[in-house]
C-alpha atoms as a PDB file:
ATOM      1  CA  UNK A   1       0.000   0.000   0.000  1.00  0.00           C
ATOM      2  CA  UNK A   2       2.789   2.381   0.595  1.00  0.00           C
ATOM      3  CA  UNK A   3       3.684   2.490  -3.122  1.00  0.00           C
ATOM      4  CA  UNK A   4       0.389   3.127  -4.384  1.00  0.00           C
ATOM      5  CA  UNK A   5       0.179   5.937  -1.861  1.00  0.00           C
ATOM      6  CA  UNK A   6       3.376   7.514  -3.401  1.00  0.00           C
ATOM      7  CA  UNK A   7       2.335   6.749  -6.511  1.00  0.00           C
ATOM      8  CA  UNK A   8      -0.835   8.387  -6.016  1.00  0.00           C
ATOM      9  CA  UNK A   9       0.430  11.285  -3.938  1.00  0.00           C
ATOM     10  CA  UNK A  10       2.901  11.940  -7.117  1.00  0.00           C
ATOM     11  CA  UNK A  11       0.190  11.886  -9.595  1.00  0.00           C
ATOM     12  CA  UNK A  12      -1.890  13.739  -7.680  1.00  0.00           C
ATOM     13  CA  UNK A  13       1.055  16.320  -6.817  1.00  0.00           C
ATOM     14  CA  UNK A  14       1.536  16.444 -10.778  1.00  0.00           C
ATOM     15  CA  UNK A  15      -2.251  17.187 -11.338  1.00  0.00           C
ATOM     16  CA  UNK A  16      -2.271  19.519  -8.480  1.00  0.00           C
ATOM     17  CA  UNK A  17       1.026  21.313 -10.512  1.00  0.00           C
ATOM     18  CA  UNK A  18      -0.739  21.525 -13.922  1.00  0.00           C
ATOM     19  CA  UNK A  19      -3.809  22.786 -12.148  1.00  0.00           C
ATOM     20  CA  UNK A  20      -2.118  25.490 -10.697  1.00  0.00           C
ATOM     21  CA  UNK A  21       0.075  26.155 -13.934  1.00  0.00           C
ATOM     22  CA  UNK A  22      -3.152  26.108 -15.705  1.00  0.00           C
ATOM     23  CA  UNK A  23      -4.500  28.522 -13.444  1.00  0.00           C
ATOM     24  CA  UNK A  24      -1.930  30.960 -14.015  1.00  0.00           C
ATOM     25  CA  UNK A  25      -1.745  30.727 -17.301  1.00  0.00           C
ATOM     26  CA  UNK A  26      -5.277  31.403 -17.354  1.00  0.00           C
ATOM     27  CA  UNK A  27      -4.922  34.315 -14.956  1.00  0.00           C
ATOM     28  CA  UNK A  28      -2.108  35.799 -17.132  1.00  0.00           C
ATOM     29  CA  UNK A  29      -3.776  35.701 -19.960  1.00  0.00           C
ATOM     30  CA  UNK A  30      -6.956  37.173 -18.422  1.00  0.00           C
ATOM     31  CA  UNK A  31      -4.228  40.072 -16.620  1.00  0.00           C
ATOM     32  CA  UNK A  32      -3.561  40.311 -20.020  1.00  0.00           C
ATOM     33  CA  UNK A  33      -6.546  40.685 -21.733  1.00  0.00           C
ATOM     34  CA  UNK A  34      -7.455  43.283 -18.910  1.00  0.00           C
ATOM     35  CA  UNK A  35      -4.452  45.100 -19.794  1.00  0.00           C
ATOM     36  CA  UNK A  36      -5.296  45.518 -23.613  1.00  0.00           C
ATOM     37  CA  UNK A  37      -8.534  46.509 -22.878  1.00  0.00           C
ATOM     38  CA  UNK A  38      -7.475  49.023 -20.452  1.00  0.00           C
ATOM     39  CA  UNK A  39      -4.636  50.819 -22.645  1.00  0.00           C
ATOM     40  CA  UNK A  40      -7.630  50.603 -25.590  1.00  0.00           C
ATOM     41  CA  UNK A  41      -9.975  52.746 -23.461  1.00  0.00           C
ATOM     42  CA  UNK A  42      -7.375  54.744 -22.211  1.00  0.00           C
ATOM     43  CA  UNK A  43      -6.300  55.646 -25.837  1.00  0.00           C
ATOM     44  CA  UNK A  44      -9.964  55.975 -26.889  1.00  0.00           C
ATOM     45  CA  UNK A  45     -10.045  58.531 -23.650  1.00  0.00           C
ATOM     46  CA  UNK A  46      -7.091  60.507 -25.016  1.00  0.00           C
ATOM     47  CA  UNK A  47      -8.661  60.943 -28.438  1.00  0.00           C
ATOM     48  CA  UNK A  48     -11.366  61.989 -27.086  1.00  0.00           C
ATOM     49  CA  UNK A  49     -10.004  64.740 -25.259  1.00  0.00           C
ATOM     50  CA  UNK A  50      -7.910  65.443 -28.130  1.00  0.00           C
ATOM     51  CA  UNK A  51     -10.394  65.611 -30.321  1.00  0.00           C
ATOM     52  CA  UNK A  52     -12.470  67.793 -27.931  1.00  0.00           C
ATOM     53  CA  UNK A  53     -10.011  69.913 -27.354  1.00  0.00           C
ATOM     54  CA  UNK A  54      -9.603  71.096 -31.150  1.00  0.00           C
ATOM     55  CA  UNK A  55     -13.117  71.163 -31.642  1.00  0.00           C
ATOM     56  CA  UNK A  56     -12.869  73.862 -28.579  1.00  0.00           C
ATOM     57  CA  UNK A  57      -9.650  75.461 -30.682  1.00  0.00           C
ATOM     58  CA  UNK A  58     -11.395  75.679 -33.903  1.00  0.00           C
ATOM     59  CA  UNK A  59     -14.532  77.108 -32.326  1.00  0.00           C
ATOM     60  CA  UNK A  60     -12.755  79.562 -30.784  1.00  0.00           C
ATOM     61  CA  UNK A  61     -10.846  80.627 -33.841  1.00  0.00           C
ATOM     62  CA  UNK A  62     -14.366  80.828 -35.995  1.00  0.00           C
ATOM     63  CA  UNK A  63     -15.942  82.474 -33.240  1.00  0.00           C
ATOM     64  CA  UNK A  64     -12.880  85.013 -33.277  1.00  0.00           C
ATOM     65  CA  UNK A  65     -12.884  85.339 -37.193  1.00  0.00           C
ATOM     66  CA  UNK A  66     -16.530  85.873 -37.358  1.00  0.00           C
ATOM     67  CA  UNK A  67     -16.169  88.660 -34.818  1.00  0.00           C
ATOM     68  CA  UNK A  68     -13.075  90.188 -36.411  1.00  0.00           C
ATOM     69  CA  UNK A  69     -14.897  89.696 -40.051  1.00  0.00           C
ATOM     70  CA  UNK A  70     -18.254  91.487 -38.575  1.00  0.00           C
ATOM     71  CA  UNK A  71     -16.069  94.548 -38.050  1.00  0.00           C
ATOM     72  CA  UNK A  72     -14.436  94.573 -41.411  1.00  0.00           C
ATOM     73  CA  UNK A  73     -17.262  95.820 -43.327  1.00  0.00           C
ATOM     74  CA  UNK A  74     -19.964  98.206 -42.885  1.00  0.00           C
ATOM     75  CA  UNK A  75     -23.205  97.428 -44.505  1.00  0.00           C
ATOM     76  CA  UNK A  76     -25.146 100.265 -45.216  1.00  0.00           C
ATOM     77  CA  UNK A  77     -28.554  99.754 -46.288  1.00  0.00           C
ATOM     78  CA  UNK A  78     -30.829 102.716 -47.583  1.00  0.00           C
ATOM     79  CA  UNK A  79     -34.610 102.564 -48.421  1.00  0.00           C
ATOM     80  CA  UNK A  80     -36.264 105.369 -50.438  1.00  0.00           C
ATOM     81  CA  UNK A  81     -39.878 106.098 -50.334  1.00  0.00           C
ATOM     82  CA  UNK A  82     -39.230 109.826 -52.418  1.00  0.00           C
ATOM     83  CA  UNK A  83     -37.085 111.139 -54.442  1.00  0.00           C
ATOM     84  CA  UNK A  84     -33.954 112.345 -52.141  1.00  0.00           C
ATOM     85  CA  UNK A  85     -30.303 113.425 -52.600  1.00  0.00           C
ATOM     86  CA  UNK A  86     -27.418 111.673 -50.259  1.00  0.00           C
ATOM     87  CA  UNK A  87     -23.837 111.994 -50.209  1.00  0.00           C
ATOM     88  CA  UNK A  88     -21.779 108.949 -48.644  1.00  0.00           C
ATOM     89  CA  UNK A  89     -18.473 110.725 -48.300  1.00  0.00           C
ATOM     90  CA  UNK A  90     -15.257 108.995 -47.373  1.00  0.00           C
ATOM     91  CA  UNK A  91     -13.257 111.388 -45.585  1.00  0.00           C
ATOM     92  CA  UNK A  92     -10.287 109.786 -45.014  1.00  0.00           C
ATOM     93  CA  UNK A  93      -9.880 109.939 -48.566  1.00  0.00           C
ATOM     94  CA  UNK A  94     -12.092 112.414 -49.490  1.00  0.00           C
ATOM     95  CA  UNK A  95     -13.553 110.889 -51.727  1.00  0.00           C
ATOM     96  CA  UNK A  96     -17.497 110.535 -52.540  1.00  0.00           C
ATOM     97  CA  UNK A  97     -18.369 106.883 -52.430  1.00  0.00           C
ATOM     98  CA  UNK A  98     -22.335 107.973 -54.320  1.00  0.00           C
ATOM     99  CA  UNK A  99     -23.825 111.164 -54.541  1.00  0.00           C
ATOM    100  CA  UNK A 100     -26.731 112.576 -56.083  1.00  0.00           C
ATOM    101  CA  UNK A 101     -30.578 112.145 -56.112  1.00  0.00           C
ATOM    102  CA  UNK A 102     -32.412 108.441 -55.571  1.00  0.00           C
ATOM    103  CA  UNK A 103     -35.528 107.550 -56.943  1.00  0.00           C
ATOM    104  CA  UNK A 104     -38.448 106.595 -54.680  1.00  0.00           C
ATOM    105  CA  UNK A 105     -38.497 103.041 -54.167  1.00  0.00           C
ATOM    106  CA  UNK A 106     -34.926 102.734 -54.891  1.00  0.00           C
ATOM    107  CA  UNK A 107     -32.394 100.788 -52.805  1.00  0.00           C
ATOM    108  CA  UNK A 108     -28.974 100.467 -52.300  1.00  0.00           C
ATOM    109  CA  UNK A 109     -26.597  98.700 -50.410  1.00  0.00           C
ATOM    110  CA  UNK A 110     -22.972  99.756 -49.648  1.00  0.00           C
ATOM    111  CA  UNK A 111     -20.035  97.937 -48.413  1.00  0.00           C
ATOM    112  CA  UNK A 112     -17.833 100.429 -46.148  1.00  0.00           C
ATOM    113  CA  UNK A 113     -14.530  98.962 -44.983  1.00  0.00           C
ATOM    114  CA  UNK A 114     -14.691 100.217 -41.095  1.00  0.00           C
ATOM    115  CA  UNK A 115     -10.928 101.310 -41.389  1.00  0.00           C
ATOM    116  CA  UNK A 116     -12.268 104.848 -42.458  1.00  0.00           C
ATOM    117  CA  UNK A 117     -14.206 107.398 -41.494  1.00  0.00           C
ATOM    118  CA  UNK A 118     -17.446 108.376 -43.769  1.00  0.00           C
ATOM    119  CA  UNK A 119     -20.178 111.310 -43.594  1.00  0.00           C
ATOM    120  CA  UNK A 120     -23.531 110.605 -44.586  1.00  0.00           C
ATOM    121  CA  UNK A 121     -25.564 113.501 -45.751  1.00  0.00           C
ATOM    122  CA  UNK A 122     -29.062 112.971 -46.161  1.00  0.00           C
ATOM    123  CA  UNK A 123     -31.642 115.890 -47.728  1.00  0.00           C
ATOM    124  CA  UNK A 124     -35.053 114.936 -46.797  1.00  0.00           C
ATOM    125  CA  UNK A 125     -34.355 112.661 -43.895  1.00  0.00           C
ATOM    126  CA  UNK A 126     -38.347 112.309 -44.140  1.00  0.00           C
ATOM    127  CA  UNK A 127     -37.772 109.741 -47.531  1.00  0.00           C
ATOM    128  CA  UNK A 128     -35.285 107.771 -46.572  1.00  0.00           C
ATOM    129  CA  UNK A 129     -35.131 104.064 -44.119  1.00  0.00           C
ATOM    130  CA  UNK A 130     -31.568 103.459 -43.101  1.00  0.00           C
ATOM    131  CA  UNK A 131     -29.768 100.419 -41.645  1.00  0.00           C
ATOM    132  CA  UNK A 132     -26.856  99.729 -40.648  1.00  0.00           C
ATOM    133  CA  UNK A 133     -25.642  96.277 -40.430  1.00  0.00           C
ATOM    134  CA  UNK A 134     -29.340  95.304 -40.283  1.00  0.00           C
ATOM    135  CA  UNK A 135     -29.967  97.385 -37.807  1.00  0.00           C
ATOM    136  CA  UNK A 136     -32.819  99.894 -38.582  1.00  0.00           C
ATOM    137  CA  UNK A 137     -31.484 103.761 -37.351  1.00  0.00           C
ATOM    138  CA  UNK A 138     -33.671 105.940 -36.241  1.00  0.00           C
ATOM    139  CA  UNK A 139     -33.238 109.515 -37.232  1.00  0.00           C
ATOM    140  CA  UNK A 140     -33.454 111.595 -34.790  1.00  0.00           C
ATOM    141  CA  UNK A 141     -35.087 114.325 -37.521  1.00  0.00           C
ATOM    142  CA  UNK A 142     -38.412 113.338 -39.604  1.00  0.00           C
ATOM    143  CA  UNK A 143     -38.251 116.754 -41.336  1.00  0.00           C
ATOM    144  CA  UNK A 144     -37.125 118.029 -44.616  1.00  0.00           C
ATOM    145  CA  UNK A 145     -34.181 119.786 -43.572  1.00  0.00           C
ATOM    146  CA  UNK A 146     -30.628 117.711 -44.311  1.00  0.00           C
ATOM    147  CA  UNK A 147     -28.847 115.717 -41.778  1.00  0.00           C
ATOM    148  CA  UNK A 148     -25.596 114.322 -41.087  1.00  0.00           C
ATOM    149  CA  UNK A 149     -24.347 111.249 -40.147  1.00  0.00           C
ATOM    150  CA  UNK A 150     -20.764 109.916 -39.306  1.00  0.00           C
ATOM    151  CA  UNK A 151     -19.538 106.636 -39.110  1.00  0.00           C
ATOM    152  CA  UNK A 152     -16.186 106.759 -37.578  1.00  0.00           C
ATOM    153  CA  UNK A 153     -13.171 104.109 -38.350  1.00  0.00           C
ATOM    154  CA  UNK A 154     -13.539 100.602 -36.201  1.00  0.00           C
ATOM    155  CA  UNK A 155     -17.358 101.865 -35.098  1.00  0.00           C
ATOM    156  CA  UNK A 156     -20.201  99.577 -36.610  1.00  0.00           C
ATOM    157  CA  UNK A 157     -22.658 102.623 -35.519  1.00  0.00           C
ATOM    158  CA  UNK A 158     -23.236 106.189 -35.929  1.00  0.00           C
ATOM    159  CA  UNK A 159     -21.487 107.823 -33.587  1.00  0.00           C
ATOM    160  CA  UNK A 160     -23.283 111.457 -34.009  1.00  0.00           C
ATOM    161  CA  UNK A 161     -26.709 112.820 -36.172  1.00  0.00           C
END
């Protein structure tokens, strides 16, 4: 009986040592596994913050275009409901950017670059609906007696009437 026993204690120490090799080769590979995994999310993490991030970036820069481009032009919008004479006078230059009489139910549309200063003369203040970019301005005059306005450099408003 004592050989059996050792022969049965050594296979079952062998069995025991295969189960326990198994075991960690199981584990390791499962540690492993884990592992991938992990460094996937974490790299799926990092892209997203990158990616976020320069989303965030590029926003900023359109949002800091679109402010700078909104300042780069003027858009001067006038509505005429009689006949009326204007003068849109760059005076930086001095030049006149249109002069003369406008038809009733004429338009016209003007792009001023803001890096100058312009006078607008208007002669029956009464006959005309202004805007400037899309903003209606009220004169401050319904008469017919001519008014000025002035639309200083970097402004996007009249400054004076």
């Amino acid at each position: 009986m004592g050989i059996g026993n050792t022969e049965n204690n050594l296979v079952l120490g062998s069995l025991e040592s295969e189960y326990y090799s198994l075991i960690n080769q199981v584990h390791s590979s499962l540690i492993n596994n884990i592992m991938l995994q992990f460094n996937k999310i974490i790299i799926i993490a990092v892209l997203l913050i990158t990616t976020s991030a320069c989303v965030e970036k590029s926003k900023l820069a359109t949002n800091k275009q679109a402010s700078t481009e909104k300042f780069q032009l003027n858009i001067l919008e006038m509505e005429f409901t009689g006949d009326c004479w204007i003068l849109v006078k760059n005076l930086d230059e001095n030049t006149n950017v249109i002069t003369g009489v406008q038809a009733a139910d004429s338009k016209i549309q003007l792009k001023l670059p803001n890096k100058h200063n312009y006078k607008i003369l208007i002669g029956y203040p009464s006959r005309v609906n202004i805007a400037l970019n899309d903003q209606v301005i009220q004169l401050q005059t319904r008469s017919e007696q001519p008014i000025a306005l002035y639309l200083n450099q970097g402004t996007d408003r009249f400054l004076s009437q």
